[in-house]
PDB file of N, CA and C in Angstrom:
ATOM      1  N   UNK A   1     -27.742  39.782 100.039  1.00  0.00           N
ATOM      2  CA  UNK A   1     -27.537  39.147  98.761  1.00  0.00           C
ATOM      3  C   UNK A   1     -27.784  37.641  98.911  1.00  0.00           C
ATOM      4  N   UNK A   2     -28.549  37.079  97.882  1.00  0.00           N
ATOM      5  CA  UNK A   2     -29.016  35.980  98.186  1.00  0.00           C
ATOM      6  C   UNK A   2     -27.698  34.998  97.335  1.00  0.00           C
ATOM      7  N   UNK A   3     -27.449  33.719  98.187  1.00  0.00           N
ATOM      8  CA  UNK A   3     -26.716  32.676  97.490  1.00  0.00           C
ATOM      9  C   UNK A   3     -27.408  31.884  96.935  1.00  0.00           C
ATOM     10  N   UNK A   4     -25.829  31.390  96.070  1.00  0.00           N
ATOM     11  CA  UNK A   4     -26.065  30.621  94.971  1.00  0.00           C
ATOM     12  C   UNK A   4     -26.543  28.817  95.671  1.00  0.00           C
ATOM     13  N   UNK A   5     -27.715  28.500  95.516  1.00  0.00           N
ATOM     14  CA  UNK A   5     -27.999  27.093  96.053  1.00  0.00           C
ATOM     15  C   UNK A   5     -27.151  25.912  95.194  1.00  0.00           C
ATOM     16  N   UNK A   6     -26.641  26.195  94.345  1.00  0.00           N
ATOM     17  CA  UNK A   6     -25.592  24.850  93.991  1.00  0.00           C
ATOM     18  C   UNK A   6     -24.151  25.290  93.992  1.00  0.00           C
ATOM     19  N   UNK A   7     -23.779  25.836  95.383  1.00  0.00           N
ATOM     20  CA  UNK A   7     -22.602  26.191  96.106  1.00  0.00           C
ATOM     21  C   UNK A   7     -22.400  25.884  96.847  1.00  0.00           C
ATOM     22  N   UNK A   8     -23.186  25.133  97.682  1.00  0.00           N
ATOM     23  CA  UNK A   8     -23.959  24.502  98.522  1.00  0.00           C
ATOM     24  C   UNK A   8     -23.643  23.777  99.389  1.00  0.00           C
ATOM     25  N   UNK A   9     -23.335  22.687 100.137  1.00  0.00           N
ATOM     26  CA  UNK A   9     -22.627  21.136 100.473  1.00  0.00           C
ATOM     27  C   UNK A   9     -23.855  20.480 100.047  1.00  0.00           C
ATOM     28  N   UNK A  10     -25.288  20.940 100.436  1.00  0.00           N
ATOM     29  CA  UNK A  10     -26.049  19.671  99.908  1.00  0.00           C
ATOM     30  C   UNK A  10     -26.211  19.342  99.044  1.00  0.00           C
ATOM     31  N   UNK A  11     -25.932  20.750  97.583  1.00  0.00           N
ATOM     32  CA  UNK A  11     -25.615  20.229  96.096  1.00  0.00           C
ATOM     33  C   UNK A  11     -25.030  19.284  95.923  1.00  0.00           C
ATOM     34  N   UNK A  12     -23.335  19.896  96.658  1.00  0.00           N
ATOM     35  CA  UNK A  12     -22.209  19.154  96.092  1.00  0.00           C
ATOM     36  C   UNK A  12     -22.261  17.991  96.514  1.00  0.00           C
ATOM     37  N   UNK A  13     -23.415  17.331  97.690  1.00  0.00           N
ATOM     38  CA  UNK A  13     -23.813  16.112  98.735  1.00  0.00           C
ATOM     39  C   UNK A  13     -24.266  15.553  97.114  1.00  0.00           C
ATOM     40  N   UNK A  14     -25.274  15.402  96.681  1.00  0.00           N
ATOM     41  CA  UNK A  14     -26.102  15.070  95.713  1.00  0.00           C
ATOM     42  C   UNK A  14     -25.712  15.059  94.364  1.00  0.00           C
ATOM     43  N   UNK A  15     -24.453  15.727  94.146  1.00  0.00           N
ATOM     44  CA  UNK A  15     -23.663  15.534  92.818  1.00  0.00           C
ATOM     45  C   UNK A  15     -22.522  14.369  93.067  1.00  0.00           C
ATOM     46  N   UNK A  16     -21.669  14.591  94.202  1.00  0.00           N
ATOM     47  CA  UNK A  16     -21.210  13.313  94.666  1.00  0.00           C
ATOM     48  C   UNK A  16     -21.929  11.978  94.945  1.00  0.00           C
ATOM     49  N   UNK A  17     -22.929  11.906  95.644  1.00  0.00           N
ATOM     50  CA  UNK A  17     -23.757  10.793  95.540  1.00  0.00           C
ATOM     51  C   UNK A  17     -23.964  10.319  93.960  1.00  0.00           C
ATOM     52  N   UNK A  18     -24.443  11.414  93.122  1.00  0.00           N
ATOM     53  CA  UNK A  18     -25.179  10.700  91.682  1.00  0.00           C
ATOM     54  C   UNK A  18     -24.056  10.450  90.602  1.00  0.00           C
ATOM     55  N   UNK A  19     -22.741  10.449  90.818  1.00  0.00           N
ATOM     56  CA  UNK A  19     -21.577  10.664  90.330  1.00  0.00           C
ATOM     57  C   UNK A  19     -20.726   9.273  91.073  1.00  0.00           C
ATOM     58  N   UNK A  20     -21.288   8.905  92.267  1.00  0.00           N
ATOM     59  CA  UNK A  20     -20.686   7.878  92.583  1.00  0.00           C
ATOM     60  C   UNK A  20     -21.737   6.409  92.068  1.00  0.00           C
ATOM     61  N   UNK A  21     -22.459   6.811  91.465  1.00  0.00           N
ATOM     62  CA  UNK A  21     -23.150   5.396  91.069  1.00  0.00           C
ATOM     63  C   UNK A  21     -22.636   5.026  89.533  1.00  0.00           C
ATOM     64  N   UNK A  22     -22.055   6.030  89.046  1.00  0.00           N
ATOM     65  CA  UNK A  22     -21.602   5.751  88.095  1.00  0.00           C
ATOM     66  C   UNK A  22     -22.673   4.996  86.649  1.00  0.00           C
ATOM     67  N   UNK A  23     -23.282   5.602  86.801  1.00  0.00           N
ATOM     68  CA  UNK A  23     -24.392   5.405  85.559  1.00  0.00           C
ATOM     69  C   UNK A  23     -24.101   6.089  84.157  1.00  0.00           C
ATOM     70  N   UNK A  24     -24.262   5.334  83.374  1.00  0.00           N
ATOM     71  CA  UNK A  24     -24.339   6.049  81.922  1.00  0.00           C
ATOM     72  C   UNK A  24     -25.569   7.357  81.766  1.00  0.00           C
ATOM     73  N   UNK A  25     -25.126   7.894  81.094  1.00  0.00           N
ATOM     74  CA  UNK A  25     -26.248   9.308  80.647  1.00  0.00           C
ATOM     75  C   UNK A  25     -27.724   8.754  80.433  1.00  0.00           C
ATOM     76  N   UNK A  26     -28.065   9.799  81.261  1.00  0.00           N
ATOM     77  CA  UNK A  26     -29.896   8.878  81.277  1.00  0.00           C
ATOM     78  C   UNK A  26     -30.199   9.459  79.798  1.00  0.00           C
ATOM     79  N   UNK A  27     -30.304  10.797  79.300  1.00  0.00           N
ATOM     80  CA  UNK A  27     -30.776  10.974  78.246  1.00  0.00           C
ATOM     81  C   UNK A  27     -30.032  10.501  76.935  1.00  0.00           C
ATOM     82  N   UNK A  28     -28.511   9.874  76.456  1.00  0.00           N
ATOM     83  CA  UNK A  28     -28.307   9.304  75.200  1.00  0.00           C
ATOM     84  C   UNK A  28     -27.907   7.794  75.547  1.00  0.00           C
ATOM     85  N   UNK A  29     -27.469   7.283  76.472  1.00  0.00           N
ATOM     86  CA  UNK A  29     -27.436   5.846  77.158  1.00  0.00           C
ATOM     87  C   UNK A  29     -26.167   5.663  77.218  1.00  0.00           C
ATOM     88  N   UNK A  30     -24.964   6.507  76.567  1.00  0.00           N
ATOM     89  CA  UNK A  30     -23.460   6.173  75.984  1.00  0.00           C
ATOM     90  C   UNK A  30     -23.122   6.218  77.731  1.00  0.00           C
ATOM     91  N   UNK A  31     -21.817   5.923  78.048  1.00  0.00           N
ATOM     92  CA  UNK A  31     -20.883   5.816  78.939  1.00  0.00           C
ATOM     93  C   UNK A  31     -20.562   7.574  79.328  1.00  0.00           C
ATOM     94  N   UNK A  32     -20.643   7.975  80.620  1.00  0.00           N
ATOM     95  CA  UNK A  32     -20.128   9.476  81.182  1.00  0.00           C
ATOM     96  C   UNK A  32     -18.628   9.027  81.351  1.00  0.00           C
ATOM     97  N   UNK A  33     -17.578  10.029  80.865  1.00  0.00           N
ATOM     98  CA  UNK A  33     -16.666   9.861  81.282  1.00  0.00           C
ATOM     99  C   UNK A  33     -16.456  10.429  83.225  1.00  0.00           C
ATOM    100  N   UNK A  34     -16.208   9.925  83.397  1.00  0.00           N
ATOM    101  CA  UNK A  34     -16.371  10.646  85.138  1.00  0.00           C
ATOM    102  C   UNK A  34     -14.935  10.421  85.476  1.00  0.00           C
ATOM    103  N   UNK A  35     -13.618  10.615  84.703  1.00  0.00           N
ATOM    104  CA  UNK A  35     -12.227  10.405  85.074  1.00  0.00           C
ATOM    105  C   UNK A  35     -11.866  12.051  84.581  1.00  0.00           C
ATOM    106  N   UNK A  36     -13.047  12.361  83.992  1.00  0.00           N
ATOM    107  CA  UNK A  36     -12.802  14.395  83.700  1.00  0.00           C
ATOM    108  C   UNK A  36     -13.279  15.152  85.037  1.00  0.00           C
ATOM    109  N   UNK A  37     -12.568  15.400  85.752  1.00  0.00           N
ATOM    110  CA  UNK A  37     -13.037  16.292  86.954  1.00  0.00           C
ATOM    111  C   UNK A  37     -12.216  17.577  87.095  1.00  0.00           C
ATOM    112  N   UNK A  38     -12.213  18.458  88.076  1.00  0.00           N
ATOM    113  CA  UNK A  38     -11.716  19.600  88.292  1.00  0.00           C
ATOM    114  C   UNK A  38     -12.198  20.681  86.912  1.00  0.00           C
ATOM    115  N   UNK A  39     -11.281  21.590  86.613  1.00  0.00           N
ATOM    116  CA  UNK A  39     -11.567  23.568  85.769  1.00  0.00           C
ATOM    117  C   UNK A  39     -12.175  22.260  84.653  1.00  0.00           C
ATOM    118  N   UNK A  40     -11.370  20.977  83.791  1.00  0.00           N
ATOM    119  CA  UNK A  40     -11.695  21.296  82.691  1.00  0.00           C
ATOM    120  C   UNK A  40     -13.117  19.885  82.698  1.00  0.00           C
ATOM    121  N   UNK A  41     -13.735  19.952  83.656  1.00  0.00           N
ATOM    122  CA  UNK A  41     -14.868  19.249  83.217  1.00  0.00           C
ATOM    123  C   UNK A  41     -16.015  20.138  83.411  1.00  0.00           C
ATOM    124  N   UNK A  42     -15.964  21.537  83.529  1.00  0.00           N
ATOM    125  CA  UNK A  42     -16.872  22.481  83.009  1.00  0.00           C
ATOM    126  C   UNK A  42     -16.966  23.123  81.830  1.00  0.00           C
ATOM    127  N   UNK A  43     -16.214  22.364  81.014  1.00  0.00           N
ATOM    128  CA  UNK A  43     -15.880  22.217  79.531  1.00  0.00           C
ATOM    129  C   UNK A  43     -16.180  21.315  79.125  1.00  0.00           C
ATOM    130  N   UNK A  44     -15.731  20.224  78.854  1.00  0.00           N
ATOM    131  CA  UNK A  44     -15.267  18.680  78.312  1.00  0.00           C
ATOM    132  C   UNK A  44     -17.057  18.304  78.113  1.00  0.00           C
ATOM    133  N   UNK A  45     -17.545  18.410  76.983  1.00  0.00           N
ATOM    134  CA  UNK A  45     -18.401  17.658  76.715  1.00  0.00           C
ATOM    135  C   UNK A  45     -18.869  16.585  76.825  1.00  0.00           C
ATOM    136  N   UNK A  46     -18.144  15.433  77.335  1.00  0.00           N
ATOM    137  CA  UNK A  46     -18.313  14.118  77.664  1.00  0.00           C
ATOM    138  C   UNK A  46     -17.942  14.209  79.524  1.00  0.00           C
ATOM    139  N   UNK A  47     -17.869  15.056  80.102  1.00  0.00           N
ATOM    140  CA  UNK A  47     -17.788  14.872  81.316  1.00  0.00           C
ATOM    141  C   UNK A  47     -19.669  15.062  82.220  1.00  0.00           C
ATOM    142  N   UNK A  48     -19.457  14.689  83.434  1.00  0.00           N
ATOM    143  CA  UNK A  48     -20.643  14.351  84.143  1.00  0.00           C
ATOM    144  C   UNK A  48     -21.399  15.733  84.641  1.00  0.00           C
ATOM    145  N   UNK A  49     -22.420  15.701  84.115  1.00  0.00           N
ATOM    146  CA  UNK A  49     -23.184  17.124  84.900  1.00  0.00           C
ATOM    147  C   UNK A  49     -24.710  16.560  85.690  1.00  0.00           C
ATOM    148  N   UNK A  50     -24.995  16.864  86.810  1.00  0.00           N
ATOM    149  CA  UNK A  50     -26.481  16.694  87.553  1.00  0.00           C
ATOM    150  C   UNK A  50     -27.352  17.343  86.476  1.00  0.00           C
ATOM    151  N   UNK A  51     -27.989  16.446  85.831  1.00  0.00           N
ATOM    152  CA  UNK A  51     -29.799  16.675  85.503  1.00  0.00           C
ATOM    153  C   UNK A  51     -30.551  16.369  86.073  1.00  0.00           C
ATOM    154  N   UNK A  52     -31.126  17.474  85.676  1.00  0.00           N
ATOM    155  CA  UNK A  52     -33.234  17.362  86.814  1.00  0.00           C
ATOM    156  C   UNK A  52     -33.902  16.931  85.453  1.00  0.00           C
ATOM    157  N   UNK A  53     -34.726  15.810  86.493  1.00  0.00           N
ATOM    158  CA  UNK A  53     -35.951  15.198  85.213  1.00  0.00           C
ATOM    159  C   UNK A  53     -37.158  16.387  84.932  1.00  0.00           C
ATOM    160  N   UNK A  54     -37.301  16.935  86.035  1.00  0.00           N
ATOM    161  CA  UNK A  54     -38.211  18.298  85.753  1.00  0.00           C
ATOM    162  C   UNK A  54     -37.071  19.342  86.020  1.00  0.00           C
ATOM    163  N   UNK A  55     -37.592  19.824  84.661  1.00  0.00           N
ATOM    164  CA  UNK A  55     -35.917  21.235  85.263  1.00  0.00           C
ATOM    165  C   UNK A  55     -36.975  22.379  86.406  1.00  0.00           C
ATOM    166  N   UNK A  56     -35.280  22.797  86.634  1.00  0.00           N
ATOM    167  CA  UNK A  56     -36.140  23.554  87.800  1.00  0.00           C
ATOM    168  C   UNK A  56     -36.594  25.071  87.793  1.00  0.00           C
ATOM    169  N   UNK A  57     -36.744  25.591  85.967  1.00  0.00           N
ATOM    170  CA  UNK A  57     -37.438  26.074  85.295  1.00  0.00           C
ATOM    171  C   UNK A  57     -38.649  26.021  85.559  1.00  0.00           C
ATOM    172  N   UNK A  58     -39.375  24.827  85.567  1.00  0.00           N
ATOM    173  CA  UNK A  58     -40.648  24.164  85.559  1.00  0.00           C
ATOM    174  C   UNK A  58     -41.388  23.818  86.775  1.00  0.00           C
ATOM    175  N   UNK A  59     -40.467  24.202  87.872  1.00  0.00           N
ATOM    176  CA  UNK A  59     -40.388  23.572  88.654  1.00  0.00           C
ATOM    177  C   UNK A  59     -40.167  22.576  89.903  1.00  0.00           C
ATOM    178  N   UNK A  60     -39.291  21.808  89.049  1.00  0.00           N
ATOM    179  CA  UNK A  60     -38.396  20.954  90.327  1.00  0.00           C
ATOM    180  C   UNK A  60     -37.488  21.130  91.209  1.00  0.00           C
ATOM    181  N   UNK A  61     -37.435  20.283  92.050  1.00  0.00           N
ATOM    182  CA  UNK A  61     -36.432  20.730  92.984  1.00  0.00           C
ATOM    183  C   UNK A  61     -34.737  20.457  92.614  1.00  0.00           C
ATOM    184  N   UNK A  62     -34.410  21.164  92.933  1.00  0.00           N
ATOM    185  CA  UNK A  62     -32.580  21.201  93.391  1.00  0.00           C
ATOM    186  C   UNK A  62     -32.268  20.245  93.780  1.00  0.00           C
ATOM    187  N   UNK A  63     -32.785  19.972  95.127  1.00  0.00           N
ATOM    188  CA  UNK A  63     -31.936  19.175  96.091  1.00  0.00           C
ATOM    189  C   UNK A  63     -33.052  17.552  95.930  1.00  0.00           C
ATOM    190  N   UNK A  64     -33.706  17.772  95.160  1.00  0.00           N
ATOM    191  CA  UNK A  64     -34.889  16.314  95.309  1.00  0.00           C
ATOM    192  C   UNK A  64     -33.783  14.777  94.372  1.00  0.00           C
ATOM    193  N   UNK A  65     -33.300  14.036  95.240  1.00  0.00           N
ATOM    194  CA  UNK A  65     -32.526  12.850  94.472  1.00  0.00           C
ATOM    195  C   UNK A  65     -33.213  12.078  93.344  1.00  0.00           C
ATOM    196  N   UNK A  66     -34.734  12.753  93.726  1.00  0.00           N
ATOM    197  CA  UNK A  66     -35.754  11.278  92.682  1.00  0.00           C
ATOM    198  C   UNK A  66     -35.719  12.082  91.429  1.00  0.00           C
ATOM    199  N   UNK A  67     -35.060  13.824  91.277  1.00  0.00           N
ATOM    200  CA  UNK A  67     -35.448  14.328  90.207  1.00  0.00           C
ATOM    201  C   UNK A  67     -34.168  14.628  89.273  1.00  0.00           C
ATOM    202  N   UNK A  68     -32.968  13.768  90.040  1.00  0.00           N
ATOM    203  CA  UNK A  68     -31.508  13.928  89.413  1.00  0.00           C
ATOM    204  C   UNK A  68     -30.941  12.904  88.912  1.00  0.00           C
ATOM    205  N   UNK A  69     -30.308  12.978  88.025  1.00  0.00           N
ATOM    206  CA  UNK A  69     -30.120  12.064  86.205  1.00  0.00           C
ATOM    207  C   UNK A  69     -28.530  12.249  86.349  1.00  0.00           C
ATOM    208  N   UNK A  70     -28.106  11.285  85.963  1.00  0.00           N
ATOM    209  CA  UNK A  70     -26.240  12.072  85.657  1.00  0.00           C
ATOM    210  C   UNK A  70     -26.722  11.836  84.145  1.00  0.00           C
ATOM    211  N   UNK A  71     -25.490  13.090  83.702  1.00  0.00           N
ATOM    212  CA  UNK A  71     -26.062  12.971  82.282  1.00  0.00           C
ATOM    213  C   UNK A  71     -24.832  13.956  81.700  1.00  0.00           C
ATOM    214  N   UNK A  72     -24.890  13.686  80.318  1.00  0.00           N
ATOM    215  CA  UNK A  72     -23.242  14.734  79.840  1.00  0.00           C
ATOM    216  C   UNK A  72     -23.438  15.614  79.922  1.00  0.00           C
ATOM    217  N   UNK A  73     -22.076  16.436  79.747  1.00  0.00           N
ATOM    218  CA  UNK A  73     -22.345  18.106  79.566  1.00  0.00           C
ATOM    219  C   UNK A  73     -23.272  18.820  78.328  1.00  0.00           C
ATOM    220  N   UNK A  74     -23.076  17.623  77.285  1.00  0.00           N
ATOM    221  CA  UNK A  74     -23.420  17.897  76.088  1.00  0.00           C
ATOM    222  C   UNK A  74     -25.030  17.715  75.789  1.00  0.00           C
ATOM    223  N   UNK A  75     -25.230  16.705  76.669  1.00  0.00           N
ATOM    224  CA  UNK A  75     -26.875  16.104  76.998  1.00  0.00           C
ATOM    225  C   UNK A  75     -27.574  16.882  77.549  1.00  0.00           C
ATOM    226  N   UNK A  76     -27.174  17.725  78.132  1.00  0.00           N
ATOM    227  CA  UNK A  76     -28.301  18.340  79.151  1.00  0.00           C
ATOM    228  C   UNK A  76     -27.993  19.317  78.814  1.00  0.00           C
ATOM    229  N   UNK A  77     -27.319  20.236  78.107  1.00  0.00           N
ATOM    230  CA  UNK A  77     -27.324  21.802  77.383  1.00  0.00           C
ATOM    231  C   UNK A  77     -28.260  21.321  76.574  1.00  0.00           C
ATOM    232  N   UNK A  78     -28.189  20.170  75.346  1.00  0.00           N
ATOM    233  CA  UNK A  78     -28.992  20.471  74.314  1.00  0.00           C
ATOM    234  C   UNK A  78     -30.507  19.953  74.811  1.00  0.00           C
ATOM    235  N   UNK A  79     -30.297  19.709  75.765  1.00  0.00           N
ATOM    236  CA  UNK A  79     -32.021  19.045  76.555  1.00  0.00           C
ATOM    237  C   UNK A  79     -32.525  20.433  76.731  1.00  0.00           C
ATOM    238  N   UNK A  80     -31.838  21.602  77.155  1.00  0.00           N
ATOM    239  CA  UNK A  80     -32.346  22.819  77.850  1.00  0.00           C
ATOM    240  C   UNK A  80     -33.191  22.315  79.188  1.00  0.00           C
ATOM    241  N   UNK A  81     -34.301  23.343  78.807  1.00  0.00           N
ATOM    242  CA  UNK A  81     -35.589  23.008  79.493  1.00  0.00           C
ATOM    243  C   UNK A  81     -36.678  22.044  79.594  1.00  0.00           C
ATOM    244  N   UNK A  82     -36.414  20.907  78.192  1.00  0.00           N
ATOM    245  CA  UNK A  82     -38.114  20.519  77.293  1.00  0.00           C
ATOM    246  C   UNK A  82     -37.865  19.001  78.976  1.00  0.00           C
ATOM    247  N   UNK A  83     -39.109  19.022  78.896  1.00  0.00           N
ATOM    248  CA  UNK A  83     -39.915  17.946  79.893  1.00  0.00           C
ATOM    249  C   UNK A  83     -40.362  16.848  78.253  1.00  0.00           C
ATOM    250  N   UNK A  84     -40.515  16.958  77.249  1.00  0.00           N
ATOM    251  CA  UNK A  84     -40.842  15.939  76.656  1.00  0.00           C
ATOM    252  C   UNK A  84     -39.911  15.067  75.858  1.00  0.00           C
ATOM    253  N   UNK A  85     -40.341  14.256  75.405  1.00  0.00           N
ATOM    254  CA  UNK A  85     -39.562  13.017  74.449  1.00  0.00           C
ATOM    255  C   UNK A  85     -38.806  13.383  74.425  1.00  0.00           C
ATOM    256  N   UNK A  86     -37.736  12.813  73.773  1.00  0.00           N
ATOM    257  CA  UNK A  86     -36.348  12.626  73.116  1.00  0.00           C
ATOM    258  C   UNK A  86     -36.315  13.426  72.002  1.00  0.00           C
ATOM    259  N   UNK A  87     -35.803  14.420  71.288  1.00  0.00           N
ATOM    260  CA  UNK A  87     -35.954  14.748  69.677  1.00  0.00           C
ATOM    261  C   UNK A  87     -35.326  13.517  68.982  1.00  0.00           C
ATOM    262  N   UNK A  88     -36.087  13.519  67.594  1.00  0.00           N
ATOM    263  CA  UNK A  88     -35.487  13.051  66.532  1.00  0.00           C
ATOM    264  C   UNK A  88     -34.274  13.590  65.912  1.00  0.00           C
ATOM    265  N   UNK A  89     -32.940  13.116  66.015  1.00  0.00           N
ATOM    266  CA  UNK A  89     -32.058  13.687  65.355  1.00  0.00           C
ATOM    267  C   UNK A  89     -31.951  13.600  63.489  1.00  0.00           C
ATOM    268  N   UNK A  90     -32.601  12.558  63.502  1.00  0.00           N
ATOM    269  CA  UNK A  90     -33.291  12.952  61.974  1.00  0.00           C
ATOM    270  C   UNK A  90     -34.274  13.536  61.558  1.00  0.00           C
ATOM    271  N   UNK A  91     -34.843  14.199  62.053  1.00  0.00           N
ATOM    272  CA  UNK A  91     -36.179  14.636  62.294  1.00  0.00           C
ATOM    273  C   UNK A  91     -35.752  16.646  61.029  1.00  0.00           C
ATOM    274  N   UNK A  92     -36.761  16.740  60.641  1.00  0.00           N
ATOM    275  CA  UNK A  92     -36.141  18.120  59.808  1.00  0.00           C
ATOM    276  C   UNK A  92     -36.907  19.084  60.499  1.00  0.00           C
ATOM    277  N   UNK A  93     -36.254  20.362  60.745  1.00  0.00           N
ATOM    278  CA  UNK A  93     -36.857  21.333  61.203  1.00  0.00           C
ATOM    279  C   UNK A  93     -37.834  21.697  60.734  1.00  0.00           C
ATOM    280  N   UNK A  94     -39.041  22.336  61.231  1.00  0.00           N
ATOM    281  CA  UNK A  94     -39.976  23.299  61.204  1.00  0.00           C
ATOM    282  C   UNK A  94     -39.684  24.445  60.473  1.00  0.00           C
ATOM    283  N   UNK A  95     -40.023  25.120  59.544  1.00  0.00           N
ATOM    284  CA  UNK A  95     -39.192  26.165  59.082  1.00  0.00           C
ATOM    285  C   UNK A  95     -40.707  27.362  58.962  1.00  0.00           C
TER     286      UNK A  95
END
């Protein structure tokens, strides 16, 4: 049975590293709360999650530091997968 690679130490190496620089969310610019840790910051929408600039959907690596973003919980669910721009939040759907 194959393991889970962000169970890891070199994950958790590379989430601690990008968590200790303490950067605001690359994708909305606001402030990460990073004082939400432990069960309920796999909840907490404003807490810190590792983003890949290329998800690794597409491609990228896991463990590559040049391809990891701190970024909210909330930022990087609604990012999904897309590699492009920013959406317009005013922007009207396609229907």
């Amino acid at each position: 049975m194959a393991r889970n690679p962000r169970n890891g130490r070199p994950y958790r190496q590379l989430c601690a590293a990008q968590r200790a620089l303490g950067l605001p969310c690359w994708w909305c610019g606001e402030d990460i709360r990073y004082d939400i840790t432990g069960p309920l910051a796999g909840r907490h929408r404003d807490a810190f999650t590792l983003d890949h600039v290329l998800p690794l959907s597409k491609g990228g690596d896991l463990l590559d530091p040049a391809n990891a973003r701190s970024a909210h919980r909330r930022c990087n669910s609604a990012r999904g997968n897309r590699t492009g721009p920013k959406p317009n939040p005013w922007a009207s759907r396609r229907w």
